[in-house]
C-alpha atoms as a PDB file:
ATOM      1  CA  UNK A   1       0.000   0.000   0.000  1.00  0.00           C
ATOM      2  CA  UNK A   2       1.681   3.130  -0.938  1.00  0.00           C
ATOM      3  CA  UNK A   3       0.611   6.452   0.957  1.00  0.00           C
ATOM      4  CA  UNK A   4       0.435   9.924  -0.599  1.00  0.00           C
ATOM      5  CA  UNK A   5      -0.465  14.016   0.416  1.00  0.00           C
ATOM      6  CA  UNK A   6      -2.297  15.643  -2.003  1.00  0.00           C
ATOM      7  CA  UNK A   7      -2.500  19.879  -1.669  1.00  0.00           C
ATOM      8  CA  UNK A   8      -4.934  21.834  -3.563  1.00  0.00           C
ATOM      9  CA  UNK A   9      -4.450  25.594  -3.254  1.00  0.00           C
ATOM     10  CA  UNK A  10      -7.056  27.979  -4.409  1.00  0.00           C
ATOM     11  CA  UNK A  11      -6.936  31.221  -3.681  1.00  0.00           C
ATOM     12  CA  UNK A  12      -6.859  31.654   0.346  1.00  0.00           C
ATOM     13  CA  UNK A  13      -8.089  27.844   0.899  1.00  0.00           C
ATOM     14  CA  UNK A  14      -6.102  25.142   1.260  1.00  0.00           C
ATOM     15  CA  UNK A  15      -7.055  21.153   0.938  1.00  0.00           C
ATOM     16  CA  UNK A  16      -4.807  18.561   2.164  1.00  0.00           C
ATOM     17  CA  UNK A  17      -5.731  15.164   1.270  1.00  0.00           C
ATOM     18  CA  UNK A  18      -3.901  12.019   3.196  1.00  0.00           C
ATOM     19  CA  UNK A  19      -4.554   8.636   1.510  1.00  0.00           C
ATOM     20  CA  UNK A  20      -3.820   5.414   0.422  1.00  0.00           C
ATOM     21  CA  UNK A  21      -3.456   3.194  -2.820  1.00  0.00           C
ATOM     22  CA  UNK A  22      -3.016   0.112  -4.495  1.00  0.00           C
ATOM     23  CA  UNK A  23      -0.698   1.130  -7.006  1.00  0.00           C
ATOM     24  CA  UNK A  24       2.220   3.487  -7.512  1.00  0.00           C
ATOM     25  CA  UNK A  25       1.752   6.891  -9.057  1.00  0.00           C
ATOM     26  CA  UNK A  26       3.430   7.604 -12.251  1.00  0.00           C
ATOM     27  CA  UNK A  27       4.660   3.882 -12.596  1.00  0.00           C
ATOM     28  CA  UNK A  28       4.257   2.274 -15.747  1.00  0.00           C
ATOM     29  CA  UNK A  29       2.951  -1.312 -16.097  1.00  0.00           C
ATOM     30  CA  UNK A  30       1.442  -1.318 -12.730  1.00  0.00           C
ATOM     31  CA  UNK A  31      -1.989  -3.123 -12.589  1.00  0.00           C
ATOM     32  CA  UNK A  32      -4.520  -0.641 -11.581  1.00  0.00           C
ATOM     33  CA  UNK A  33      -6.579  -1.314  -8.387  1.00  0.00           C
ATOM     34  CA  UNK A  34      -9.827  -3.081  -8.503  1.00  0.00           C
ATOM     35  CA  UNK A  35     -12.603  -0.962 -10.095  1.00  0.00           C
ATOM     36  CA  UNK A  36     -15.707  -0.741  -7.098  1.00  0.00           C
ATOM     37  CA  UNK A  37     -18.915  -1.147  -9.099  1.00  0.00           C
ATOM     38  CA  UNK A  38     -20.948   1.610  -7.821  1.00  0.00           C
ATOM     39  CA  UNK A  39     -25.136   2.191  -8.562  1.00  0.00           C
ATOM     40  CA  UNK A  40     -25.731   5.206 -11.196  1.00  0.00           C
ATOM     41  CA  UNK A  41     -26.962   7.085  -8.644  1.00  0.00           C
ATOM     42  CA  UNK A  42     -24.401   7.233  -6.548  1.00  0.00           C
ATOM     43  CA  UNK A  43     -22.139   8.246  -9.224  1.00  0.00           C
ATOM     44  CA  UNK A  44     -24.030  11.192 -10.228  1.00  0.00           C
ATOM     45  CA  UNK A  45     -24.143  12.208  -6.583  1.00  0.00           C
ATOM     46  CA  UNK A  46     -20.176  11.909  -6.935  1.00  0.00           C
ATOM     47  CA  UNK A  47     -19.597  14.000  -9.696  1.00  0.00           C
ATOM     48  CA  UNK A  48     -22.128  16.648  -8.331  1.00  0.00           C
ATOM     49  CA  UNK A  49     -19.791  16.731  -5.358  1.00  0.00           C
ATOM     50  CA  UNK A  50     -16.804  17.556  -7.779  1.00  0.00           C
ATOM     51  CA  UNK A  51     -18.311  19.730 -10.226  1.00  0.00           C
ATOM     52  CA  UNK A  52     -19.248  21.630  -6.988  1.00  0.00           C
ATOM     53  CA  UNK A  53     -15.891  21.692  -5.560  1.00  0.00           C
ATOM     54  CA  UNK A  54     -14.350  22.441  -9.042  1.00  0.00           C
ATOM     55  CA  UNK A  55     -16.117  25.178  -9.473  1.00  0.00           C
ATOM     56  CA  UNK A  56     -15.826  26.566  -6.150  1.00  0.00           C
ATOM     57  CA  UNK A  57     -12.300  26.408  -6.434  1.00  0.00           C
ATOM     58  CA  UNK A  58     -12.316  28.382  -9.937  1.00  0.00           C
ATOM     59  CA  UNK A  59     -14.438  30.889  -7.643  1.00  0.00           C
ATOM     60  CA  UNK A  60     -11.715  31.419  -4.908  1.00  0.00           C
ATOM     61  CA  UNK A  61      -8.721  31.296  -7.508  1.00  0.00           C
ATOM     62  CA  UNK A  62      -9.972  33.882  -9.646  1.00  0.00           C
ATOM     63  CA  UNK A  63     -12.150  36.009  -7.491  1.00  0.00           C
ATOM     64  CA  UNK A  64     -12.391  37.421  -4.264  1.00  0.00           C
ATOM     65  CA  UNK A  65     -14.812  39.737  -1.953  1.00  0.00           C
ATOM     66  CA  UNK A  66     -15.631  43.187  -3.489  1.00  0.00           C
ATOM     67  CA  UNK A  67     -16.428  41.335  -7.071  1.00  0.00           C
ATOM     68  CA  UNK A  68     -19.486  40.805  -8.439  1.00  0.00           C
ATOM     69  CA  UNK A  69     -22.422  38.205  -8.749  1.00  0.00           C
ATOM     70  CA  UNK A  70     -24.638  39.818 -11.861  1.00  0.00           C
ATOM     71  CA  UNK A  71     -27.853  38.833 -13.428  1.00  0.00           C
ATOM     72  CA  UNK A  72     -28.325  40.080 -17.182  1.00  0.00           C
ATOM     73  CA  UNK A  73     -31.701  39.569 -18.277  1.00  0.00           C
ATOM     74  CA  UNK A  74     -33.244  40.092 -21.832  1.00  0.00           C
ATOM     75  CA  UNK A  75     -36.754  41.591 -21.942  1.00  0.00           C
ATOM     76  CA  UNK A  76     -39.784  38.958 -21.552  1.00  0.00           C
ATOM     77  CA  UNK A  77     -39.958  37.556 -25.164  1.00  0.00           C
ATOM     78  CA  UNK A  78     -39.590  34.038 -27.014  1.00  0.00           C
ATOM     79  CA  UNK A  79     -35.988  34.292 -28.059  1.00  0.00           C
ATOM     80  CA  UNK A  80     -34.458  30.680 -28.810  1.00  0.00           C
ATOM     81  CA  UNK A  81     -31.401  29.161 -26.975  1.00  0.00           C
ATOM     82  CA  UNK A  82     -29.640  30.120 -30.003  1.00  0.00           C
ATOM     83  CA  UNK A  83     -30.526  33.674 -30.514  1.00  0.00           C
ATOM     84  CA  UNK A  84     -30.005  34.266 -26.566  1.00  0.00           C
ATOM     85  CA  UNK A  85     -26.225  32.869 -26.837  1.00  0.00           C
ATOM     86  CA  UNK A  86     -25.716  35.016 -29.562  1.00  0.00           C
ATOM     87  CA  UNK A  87     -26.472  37.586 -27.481  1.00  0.00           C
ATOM     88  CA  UNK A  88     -24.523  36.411 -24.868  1.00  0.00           C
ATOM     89  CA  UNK A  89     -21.319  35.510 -27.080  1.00  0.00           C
ATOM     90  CA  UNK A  90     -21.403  39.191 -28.753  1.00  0.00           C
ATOM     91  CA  UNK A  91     -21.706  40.712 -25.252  1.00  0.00           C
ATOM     92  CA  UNK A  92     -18.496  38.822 -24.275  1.00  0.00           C
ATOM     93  CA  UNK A  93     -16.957  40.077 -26.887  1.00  0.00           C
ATOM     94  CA  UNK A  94     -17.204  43.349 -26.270  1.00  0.00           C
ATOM     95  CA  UNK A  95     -16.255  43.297 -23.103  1.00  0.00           C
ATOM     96  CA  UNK A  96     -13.222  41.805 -23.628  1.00  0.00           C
ATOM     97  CA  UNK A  97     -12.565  44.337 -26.512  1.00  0.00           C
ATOM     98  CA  UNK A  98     -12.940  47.303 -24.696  1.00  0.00           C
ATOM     99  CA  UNK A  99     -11.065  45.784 -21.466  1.00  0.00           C
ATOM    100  CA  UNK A 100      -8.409  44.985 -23.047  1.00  0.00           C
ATOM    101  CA  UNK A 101      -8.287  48.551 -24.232  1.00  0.00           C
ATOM    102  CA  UNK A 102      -7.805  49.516 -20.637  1.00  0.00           C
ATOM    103  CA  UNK A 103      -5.276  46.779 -19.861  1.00  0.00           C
ATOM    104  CA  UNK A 104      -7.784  44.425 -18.174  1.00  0.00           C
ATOM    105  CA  UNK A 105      -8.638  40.523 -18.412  1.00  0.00           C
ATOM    106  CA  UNK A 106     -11.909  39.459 -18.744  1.00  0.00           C
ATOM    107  CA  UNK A 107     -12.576  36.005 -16.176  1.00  0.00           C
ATOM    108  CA  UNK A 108     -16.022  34.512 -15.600  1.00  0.00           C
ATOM    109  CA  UNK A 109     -17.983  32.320 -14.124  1.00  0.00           C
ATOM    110  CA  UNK A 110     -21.718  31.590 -14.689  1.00  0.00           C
ATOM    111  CA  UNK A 111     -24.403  29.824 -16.785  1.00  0.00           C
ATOM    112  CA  UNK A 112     -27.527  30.811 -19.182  1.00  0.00           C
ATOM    113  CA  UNK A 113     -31.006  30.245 -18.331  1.00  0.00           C
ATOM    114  CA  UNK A 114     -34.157  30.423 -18.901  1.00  0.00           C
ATOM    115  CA  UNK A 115     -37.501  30.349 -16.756  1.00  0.00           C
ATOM    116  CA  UNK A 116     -39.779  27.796 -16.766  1.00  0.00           C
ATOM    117  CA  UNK A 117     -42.053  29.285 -19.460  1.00  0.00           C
ATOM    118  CA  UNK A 118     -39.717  29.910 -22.179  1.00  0.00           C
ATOM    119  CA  UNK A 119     -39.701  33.192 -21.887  1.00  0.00           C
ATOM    120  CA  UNK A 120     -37.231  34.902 -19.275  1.00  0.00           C
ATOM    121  CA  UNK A 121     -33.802  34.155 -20.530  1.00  0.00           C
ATOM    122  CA  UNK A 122     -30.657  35.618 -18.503  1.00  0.00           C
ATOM    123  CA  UNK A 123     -27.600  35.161 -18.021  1.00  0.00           C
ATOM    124  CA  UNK A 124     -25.579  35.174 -14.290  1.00  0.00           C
ATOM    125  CA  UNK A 125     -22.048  35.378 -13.883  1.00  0.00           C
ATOM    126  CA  UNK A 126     -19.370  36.322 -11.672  1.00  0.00           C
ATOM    127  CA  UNK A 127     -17.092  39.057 -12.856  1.00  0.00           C
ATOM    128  CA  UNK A 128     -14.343  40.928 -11.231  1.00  0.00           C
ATOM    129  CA  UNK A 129     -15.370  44.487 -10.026  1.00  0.00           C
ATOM    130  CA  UNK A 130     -13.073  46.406 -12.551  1.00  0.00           C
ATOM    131  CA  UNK A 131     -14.985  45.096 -15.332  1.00  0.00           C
ATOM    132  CA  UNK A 132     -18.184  45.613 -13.445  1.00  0.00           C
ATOM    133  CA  UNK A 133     -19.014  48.948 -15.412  1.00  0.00           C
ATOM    134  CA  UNK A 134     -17.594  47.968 -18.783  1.00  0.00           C
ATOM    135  CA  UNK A 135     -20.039  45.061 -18.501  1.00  0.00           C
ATOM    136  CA  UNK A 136     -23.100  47.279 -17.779  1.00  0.00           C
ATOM    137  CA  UNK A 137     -22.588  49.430 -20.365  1.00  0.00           C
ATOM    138  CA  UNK A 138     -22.060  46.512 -23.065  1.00  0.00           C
ATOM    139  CA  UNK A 139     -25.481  45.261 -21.971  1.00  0.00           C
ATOM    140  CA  UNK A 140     -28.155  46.134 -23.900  1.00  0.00           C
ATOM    141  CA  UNK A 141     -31.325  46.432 -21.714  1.00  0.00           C
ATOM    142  CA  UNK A 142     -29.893  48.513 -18.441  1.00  0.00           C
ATOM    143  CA  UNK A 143     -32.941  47.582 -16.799  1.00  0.00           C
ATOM    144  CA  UNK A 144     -31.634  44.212 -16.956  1.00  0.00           C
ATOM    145  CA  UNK A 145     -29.471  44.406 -14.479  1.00  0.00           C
ATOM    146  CA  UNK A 146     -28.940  42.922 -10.759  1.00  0.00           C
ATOM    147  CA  UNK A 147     -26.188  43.027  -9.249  1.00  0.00           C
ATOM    148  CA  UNK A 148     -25.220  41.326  -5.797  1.00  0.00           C
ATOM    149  CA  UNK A 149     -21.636  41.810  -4.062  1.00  0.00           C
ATOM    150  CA  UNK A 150     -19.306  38.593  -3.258  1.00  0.00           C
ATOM    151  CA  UNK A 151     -18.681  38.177   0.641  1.00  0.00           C
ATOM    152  CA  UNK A 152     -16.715  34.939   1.516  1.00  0.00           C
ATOM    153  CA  UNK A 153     -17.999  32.880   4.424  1.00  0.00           C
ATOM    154  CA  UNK A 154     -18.131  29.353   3.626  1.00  0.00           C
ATOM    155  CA  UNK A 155     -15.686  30.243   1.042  1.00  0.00           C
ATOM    156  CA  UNK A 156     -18.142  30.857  -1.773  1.00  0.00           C
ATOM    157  CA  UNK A 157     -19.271  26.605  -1.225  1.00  0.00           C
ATOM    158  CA  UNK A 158     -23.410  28.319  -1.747  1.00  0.00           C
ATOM    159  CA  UNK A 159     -22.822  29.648  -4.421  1.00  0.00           C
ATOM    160  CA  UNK A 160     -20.671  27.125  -6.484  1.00  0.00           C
ATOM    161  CA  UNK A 161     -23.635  24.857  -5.596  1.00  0.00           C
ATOM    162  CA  UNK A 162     -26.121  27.448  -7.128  1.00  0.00           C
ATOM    163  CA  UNK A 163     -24.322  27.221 -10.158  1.00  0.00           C
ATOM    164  CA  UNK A 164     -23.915  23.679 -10.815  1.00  0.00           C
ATOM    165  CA  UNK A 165     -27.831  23.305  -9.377  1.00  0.00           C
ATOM    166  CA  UNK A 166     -29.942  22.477 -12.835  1.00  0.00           C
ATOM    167  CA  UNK A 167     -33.597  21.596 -12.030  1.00  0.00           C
ATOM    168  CA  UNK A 168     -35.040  22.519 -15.175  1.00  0.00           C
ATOM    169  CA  UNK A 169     -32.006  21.577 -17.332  1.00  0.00           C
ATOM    170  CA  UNK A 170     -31.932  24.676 -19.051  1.00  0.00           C
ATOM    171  CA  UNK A 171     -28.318  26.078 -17.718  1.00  0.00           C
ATOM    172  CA  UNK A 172     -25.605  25.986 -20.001  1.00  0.00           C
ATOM    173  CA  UNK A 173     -22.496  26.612 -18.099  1.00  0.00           C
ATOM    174  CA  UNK A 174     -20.084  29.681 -18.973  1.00  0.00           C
ATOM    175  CA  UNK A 175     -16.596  29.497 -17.742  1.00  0.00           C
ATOM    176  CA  UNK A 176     -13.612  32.305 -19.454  1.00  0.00           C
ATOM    177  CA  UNK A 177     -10.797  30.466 -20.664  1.00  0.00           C
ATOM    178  CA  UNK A 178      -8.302  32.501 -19.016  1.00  0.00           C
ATOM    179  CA  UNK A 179      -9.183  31.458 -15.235  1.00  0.00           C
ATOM    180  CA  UNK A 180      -6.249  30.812 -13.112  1.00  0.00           C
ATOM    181  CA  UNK A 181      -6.434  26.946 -11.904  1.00  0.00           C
ATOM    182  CA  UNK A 182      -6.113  25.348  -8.894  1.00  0.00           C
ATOM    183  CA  UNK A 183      -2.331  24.203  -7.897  1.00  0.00           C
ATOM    184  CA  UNK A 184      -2.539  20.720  -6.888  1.00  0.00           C
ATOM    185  CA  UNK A 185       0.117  19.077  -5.824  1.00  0.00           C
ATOM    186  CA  UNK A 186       0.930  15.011  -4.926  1.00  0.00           C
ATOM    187  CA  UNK A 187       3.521  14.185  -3.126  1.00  0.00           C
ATOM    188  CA  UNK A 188       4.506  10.763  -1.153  1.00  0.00           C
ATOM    189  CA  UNK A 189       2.932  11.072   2.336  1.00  0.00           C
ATOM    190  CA  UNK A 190       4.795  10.513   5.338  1.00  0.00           C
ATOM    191  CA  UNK A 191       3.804   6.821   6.726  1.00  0.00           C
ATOM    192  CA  UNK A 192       4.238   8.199  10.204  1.00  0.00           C
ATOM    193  CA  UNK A 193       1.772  11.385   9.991  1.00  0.00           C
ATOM    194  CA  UNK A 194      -0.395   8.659   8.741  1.00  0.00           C
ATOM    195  CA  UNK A 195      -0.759   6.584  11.516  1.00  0.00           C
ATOM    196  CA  UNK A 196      -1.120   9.487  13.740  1.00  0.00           C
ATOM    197  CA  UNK A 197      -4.498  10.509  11.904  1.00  0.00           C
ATOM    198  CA  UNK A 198      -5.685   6.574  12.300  1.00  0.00           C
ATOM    199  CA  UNK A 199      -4.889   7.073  15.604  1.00  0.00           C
ATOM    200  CA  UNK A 200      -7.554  10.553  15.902  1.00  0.00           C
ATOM    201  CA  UNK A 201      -4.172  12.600  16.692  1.00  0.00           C
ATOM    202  CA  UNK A 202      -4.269  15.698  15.130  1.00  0.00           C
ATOM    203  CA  UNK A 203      -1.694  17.210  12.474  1.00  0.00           C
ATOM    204  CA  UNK A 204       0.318  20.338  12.892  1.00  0.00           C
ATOM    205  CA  UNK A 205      -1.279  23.234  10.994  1.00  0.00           C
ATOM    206  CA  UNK A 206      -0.111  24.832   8.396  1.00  0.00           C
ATOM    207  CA  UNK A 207       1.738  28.193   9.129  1.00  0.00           C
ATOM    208  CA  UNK A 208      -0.758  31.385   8.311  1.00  0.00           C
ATOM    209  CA  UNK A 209      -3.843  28.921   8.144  1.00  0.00           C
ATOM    210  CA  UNK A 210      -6.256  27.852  10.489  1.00  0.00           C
ATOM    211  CA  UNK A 211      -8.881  24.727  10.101  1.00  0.00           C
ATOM    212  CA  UNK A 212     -12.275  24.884   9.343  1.00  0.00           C
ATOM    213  CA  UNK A 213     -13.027  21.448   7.708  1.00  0.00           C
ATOM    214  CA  UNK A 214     -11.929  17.983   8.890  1.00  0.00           C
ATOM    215  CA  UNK A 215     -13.176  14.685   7.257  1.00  0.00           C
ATOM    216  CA  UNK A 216     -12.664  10.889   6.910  1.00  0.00           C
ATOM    217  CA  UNK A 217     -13.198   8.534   4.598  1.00  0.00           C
ATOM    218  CA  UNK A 218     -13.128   4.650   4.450  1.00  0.00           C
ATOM    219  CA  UNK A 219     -12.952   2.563   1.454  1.00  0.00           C
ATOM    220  CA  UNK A 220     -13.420  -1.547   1.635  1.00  0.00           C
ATOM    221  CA  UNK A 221      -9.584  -1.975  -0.765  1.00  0.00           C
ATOM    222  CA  UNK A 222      -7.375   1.567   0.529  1.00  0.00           C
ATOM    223  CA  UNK A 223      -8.601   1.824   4.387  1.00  0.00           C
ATOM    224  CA  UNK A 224      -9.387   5.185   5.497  1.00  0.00           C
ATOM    225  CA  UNK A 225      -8.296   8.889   3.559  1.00  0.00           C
ATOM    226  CA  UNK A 226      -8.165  11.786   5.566  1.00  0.00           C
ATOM    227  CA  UNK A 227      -9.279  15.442   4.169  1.00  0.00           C
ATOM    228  CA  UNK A 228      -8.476  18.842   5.732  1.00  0.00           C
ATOM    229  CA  UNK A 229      -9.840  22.211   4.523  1.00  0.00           C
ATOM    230  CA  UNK A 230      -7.787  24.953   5.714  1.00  0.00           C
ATOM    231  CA  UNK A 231      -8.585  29.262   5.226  1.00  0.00           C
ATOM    232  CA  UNK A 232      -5.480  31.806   5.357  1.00  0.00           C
ATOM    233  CA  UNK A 233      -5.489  33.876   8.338  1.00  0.00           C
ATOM    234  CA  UNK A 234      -5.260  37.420   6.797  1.00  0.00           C
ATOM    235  CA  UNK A 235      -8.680  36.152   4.910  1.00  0.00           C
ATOM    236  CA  UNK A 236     -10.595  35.177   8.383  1.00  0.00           C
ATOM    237  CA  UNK A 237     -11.980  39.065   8.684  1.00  0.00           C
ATOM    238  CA  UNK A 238     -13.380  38.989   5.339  1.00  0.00           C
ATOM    239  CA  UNK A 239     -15.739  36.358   5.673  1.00  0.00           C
ATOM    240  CA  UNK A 240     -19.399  36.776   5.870  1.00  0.00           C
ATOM    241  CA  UNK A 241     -22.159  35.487   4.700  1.00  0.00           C
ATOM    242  CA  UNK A 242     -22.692  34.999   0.968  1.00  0.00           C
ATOM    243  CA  UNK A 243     -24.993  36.783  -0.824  1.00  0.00           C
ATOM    244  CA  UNK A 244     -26.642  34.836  -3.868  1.00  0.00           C
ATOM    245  CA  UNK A 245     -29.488  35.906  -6.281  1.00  0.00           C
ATOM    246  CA  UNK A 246     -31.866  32.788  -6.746  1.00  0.00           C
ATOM    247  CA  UNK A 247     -34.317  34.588  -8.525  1.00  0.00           C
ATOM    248  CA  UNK A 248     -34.408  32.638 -11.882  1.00  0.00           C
END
């Protein structure tokens, strides 16, 4: 059984990930561990969990309180899925035109929609305040506009699950391709911090974080994996409550 540490860092949030596995990383011709047959449901409940964290990890690596959660909405009429993304796709692409003319990037996060009767499309995203008034005057109906601040407690985890949420099945999910990615990094774990954790004893923090997640896991073939979720100190006054608009 080999034993690894795997760090994700986004933004001011940390994961650290202690587990187990049958088979070497980065090894070739190793036989891969046995595959657990799970139901269908189950899966999609796993990758709901992941798209969630993904996402909230694009959140916290690109953006940060004082940005901005809009909703654009076109005026009460039958436009198609395709005529709406047009709109969309032409807005985007003048707000990256006349950013760039100012020396800024363009990064987004969000989804289309439209209302149960066909006839409300709009379009949310997050933006980053200094494009927050190049992207209201792109938009063509100004009454079409709400706009809701970011504030940081639970480290934007609502609203990442707001935006992977599709009950209708309508959304069509919007990410820029310029977004700055998670750093994840796997290492070989240390067999001896290991069997502290089986034992319950706790880890040593890292240096300017504090905890505010701790999890276990056990799986029938690897035994049990150990997950920490840690927030940088200098971010701890920031954090309040987030502030979503749900009214789709």
């Amino acid at each position: 059984m080999f034993t690894y540490k795997c760090e994700i860092q986004s933004g001011p949030m940390l994961e650290i990930k202690y587990y187990q596995s049958l088979r070497k990383r980065n090894k070739k011709n190793m036989s891969r561990s046995i595959n657990r047959a799970i139901t269908s449901e189950k899966m999609a409940q796993a990758n709901r969990i992941r798209g969630e964290q993904h996402t909230q990890r694009l959140i916290l690596a690109n953006f940060k309180q004082g940005d901005w959660w809009v909703r654009f909405s076109a005026p009460y009429q039958n436009f198609t899925e395709e005529e709406f993304e047009k709109i969309v796709s032409n807005f985007f692409k003048r707000i990256k035109y006349h950013a760039k003319k100012q020396g800024l990037q363009f990064k987004y996060i969000g989804f289309c929609e439209c209302g149960k009767r066909g006839s409300n499309w709009h379009l949310h995203i997050i933006i980053e305040d200094c494009v927050k008034d190049i992207a209201m005057k792109m938009w063509q109906w100004s009454n079409g506009i709400n706009l809701t601040p970011l504030y940081e407690d639970g480290s934007f985890a609502d609203l990442a699950k707001y935006i992977r949420k599709d009950v209708t099945g309508t959304k069509r999910l919007k990410t820029s391709r310029n977004l700055t990615k998670p750093a994840v990094t796997v290492t070989e774990g240390k067999k001896r911090e290991f069997k502290k954790l089986e034992k319950g004893e706790a880890l040593q923090i890292p240096q300017g974080y504090y905890l505010v997640r701790d999890e276990m896991w056990v799986n029938d073939f690897t035994g049990a994996s150990f997950y920490f979720t840690y927030l940088a100190i200098d971010n701890h006054k920031y954090r309040r409550k987030d502030m979503i608009n749900n009214d789709t």
